[in-house]
PDB file of N, CA and C in Angstrom:
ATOM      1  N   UNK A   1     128.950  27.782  50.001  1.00  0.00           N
ATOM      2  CA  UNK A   1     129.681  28.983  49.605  1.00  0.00           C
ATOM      3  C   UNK A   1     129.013  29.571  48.365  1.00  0.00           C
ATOM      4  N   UNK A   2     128.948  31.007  48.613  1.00  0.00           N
ATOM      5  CA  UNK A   2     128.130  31.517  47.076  1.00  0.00           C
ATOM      6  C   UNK A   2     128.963  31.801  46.307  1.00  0.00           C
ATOM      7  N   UNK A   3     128.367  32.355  44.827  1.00  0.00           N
ATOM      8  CA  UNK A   3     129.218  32.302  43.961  1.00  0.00           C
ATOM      9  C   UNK A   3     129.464  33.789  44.264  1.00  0.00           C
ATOM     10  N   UNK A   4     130.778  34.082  43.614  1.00  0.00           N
ATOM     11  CA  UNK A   4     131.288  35.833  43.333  1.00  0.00           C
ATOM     12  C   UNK A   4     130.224  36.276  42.377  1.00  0.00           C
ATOM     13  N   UNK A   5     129.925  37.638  42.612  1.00  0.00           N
ATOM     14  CA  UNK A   5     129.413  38.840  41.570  1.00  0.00           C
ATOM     15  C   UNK A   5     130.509  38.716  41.089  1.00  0.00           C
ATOM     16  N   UNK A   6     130.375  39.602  40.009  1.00  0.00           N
ATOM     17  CA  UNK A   6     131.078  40.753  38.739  1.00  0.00           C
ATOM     18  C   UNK A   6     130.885  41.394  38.881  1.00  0.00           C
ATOM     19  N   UNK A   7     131.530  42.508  38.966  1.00  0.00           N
ATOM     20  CA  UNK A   7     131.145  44.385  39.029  1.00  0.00           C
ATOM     21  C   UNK A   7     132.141  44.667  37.761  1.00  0.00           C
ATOM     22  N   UNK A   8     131.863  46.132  37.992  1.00  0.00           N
ATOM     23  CA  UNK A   8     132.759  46.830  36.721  1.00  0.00           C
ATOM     24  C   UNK A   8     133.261  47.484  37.575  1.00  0.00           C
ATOM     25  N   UNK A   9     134.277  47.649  37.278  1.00  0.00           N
ATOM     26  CA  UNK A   9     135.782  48.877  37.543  1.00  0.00           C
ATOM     27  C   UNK A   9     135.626  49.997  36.381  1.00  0.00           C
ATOM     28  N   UNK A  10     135.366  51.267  36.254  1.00  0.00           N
ATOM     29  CA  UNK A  10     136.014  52.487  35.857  1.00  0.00           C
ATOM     30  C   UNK A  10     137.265  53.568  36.109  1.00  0.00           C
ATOM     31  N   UNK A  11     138.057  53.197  35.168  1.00  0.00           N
ATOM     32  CA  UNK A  11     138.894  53.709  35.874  1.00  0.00           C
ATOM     33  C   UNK A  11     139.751  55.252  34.861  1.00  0.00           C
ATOM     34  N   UNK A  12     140.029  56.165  35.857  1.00  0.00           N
ATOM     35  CA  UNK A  12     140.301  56.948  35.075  1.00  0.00           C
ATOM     36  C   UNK A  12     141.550  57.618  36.214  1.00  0.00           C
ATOM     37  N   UNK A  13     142.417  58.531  35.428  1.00  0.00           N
ATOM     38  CA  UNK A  13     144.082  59.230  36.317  1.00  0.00           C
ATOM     39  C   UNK A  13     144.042  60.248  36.642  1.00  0.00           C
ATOM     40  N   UNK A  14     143.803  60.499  37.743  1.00  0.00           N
ATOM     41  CA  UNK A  14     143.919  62.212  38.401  1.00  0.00           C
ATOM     42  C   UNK A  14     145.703  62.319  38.964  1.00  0.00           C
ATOM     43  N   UNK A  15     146.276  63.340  37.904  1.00  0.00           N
ATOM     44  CA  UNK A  15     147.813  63.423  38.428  1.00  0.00           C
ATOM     45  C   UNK A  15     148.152  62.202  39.071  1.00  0.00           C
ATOM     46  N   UNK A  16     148.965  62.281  40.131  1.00  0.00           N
ATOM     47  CA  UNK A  16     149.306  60.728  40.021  1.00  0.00           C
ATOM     48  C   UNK A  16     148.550  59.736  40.807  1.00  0.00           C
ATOM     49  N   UNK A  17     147.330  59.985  40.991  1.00  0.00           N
ATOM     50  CA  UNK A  17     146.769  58.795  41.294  1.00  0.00           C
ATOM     51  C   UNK A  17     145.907  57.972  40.078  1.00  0.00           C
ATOM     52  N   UNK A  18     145.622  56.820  40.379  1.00  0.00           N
ATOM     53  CA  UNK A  18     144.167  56.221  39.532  1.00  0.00           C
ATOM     54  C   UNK A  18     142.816  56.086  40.420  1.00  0.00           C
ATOM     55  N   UNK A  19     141.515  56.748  40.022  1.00  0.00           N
ATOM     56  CA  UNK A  19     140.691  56.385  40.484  1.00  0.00           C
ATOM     57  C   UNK A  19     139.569  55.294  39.740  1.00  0.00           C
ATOM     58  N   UNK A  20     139.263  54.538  40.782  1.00  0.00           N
ATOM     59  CA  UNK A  20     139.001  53.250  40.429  1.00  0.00           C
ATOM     60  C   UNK A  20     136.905  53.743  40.941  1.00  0.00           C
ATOM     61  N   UNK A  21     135.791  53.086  40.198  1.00  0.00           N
ATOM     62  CA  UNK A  21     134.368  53.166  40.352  1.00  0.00           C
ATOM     63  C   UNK A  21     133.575  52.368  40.056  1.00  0.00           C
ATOM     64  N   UNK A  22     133.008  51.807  41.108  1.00  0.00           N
ATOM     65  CA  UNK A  22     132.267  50.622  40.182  1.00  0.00           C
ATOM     66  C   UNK A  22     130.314  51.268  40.299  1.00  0.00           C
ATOM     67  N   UNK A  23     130.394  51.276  39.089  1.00  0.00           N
ATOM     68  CA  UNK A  23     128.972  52.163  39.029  1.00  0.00           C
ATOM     69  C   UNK A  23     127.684  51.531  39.124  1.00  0.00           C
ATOM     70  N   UNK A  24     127.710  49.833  39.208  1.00  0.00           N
ATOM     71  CA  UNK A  24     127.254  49.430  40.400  1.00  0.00           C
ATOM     72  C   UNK A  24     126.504  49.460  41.543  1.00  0.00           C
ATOM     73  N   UNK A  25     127.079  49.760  42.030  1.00  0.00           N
ATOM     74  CA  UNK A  25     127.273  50.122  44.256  1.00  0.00           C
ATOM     75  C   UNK A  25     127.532  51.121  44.244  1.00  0.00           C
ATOM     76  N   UNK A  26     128.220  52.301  43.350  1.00  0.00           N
ATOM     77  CA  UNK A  26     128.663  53.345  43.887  1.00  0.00           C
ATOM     78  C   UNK A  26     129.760  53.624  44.676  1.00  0.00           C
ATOM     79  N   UNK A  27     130.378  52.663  44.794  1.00  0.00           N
ATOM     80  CA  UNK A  27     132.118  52.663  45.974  1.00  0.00           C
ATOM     81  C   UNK A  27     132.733  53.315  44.441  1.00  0.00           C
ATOM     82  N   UNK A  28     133.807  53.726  45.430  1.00  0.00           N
ATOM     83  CA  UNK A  28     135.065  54.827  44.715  1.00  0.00           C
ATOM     84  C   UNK A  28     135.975  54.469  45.739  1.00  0.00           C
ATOM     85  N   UNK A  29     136.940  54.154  45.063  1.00  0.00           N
ATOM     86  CA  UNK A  29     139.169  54.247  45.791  1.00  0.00           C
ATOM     87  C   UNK A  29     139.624  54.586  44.622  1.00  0.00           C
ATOM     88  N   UNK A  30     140.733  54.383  45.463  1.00  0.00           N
ATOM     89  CA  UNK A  30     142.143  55.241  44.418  1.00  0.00           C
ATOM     90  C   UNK A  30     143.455  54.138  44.775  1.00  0.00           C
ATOM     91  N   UNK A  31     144.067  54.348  44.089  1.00  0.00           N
ATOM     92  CA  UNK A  31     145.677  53.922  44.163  1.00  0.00           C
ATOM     93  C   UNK A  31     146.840  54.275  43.536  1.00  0.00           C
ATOM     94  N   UNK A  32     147.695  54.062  43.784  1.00  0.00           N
ATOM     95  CA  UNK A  32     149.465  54.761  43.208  1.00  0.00           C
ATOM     96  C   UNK A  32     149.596  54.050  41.370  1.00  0.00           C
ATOM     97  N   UNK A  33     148.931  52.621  41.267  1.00  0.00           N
ATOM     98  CA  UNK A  33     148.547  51.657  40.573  1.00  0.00           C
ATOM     99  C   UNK A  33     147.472  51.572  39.892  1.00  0.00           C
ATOM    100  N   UNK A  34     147.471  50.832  38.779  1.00  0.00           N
ATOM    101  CA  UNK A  34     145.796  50.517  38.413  1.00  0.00           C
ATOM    102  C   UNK A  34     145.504  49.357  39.510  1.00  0.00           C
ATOM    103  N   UNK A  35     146.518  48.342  39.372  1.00  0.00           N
ATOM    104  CA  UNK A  35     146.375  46.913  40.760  1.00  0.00           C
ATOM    105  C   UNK A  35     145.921  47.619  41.884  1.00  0.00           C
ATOM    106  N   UNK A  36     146.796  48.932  42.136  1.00  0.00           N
ATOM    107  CA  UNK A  36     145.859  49.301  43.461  1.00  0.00           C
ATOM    108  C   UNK A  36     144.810  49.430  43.340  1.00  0.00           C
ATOM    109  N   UNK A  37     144.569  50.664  42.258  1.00  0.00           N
ATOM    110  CA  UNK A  37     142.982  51.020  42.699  1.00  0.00           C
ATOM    111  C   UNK A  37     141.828  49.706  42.695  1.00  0.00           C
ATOM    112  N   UNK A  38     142.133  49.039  41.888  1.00  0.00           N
ATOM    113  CA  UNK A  38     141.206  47.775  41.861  1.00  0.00           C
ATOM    114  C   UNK A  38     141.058  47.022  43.002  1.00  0.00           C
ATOM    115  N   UNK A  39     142.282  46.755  43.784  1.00  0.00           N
ATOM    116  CA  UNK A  39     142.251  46.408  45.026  1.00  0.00           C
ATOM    117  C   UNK A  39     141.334  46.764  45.877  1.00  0.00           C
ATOM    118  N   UNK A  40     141.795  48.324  46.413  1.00  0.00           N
ATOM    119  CA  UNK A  40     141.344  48.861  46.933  1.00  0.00           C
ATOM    120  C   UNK A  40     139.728  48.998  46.670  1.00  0.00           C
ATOM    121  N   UNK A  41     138.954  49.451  45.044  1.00  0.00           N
ATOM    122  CA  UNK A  41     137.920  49.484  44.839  1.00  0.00           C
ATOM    123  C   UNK A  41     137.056  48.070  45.642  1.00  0.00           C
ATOM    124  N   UNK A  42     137.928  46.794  45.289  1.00  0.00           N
ATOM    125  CA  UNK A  42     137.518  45.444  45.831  1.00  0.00           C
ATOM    126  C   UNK A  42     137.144  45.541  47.059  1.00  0.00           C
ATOM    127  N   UNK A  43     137.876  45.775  47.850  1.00  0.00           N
ATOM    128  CA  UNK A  43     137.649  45.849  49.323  1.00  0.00           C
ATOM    129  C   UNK A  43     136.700  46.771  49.513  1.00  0.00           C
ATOM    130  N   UNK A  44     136.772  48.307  49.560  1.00  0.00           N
ATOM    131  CA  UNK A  44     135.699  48.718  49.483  1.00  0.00           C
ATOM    132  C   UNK A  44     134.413  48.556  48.807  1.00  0.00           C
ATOM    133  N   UNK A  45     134.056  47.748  47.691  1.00  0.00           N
ATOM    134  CA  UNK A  45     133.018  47.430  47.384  1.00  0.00           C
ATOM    135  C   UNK A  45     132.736  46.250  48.443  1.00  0.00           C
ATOM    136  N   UNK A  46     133.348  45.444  48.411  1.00  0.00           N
ATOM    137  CA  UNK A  46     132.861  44.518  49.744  1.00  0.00           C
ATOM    138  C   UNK A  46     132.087  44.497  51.212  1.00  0.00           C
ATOM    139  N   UNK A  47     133.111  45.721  51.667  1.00  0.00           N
ATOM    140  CA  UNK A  47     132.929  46.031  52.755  1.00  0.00           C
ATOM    141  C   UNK A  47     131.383  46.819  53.005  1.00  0.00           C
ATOM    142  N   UNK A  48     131.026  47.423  51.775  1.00  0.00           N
ATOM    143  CA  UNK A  48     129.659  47.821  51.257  1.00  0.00           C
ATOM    144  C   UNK A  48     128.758  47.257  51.463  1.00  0.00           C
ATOM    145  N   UNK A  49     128.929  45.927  50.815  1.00  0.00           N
ATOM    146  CA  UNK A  49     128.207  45.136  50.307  1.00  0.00           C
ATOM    147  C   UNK A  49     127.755  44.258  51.797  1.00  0.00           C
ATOM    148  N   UNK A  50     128.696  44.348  52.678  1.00  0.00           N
ATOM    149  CA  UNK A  50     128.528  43.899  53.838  1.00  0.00           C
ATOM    150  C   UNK A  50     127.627  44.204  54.792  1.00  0.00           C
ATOM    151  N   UNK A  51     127.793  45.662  54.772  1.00  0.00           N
ATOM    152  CA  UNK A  51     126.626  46.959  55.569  1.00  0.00           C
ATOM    153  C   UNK A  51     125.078  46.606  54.697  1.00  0.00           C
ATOM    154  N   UNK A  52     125.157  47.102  53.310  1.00  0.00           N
ATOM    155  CA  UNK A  52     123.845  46.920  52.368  1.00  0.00           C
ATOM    156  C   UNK A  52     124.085  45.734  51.014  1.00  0.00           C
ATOM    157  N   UNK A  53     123.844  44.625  51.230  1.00  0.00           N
ATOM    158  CA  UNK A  53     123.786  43.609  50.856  1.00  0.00           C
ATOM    159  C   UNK A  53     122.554  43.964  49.051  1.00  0.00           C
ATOM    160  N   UNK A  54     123.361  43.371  48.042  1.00  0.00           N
ATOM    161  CA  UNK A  54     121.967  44.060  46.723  1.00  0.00           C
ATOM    162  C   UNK A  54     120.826  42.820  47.095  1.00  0.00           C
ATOM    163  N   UNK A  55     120.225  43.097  46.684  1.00  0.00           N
ATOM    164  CA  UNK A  55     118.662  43.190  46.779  1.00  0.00           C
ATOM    165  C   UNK A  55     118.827  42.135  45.040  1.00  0.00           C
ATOM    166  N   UNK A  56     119.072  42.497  44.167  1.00  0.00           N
ATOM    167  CA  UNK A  56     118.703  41.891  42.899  1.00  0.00           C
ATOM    168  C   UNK A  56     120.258  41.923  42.205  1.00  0.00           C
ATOM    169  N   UNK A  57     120.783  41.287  40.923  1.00  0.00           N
ATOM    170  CA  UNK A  57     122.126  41.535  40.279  1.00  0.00           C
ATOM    171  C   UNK A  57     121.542  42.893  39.563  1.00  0.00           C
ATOM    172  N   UNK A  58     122.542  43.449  39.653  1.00  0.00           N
ATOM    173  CA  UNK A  58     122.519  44.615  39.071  1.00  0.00           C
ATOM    174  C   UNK A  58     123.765  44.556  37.758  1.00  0.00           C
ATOM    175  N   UNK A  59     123.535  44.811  36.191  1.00  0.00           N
ATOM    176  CA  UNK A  59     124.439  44.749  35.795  1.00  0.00           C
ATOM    177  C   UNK A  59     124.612  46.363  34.814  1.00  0.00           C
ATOM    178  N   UNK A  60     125.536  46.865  34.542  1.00  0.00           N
ATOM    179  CA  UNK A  60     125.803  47.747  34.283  1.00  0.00           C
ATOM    180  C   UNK A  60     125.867  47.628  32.502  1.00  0.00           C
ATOM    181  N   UNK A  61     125.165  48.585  31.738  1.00  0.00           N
ATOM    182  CA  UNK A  61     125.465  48.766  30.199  1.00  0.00           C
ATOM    183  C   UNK A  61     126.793  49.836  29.943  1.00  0.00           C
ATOM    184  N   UNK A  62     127.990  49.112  29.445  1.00  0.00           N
ATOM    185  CA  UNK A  62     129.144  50.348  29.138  1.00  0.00           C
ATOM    186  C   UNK A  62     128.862  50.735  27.640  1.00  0.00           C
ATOM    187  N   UNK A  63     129.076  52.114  27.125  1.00  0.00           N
ATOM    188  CA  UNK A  63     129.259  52.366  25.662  1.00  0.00           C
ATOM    189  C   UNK A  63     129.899  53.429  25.446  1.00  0.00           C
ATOM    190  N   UNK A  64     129.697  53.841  24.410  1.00  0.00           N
ATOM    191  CA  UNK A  64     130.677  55.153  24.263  1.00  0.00           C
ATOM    192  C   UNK A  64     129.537  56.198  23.438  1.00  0.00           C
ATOM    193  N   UNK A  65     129.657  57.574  23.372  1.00  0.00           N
ATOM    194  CA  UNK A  65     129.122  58.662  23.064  1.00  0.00           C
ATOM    195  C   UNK A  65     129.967  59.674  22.427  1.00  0.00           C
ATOM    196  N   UNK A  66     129.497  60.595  21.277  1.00  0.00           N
ATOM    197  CA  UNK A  66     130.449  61.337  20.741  1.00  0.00           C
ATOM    198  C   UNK A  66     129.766  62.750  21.511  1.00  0.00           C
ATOM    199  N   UNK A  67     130.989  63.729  21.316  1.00  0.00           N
ATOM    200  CA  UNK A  67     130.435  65.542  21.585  1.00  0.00           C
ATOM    201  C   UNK A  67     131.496  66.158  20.292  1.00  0.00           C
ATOM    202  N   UNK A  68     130.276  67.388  19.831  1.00  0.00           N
ATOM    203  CA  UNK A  68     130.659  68.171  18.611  1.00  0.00           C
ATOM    204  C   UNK A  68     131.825  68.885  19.436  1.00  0.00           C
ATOM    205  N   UNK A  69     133.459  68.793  19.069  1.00  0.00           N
ATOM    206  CA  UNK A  69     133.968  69.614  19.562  1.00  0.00           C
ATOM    207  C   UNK A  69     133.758  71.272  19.479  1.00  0.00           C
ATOM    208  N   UNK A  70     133.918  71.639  20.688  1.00  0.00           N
ATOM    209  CA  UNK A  70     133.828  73.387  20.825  1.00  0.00           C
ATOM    210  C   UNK A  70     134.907  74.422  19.684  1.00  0.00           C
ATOM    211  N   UNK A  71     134.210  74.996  19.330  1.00  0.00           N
ATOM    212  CA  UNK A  71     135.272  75.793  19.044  1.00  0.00           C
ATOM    213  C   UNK A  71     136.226  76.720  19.915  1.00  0.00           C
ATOM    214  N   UNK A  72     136.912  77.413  19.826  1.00  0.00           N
ATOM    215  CA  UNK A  72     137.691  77.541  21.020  1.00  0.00           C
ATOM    216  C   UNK A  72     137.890  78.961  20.508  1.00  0.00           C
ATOM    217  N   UNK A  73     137.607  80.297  21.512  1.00  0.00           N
ATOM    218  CA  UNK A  73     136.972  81.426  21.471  1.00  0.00           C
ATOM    219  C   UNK A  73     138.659  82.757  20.988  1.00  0.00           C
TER     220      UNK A  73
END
């Protein structure tokens, strides 16, 4: 039995859903939940991963970035 990857989850709220991304693989779901979307992201990253299997670990760098706010006209 192999071991599990790690992916990353991004997740951000469109009205009332959550969308869930693992930037990764590129799969995207949604759910009513954050548990959902993660779920859901799970499975669909899987099911991915099933069709195109990675090639190497791929790991993702997260950080954060500032922007000069706009002035507002």
């Amino acid at each position: 039995m192999s071991k599990p990857t790690t992916f990353t989850a991004v997740l951000h709220k469109e009205e009332d859903m959550y969308i869930a991304e693992c930037p990764e693989v590129g799969t995207v779901s949604q759910g009513e939940t954050i548990e959902q979307a993660i779920n859901n992201l799970k499975e669909a990253t899987q099911l991915y991963l099933e069709e195109f299997p990675l090639e190497k670990e791929v790991r993702s760098i997260i950080t954060t970035f500032e922007v000069p706010q706009v002035a507002e006209a």
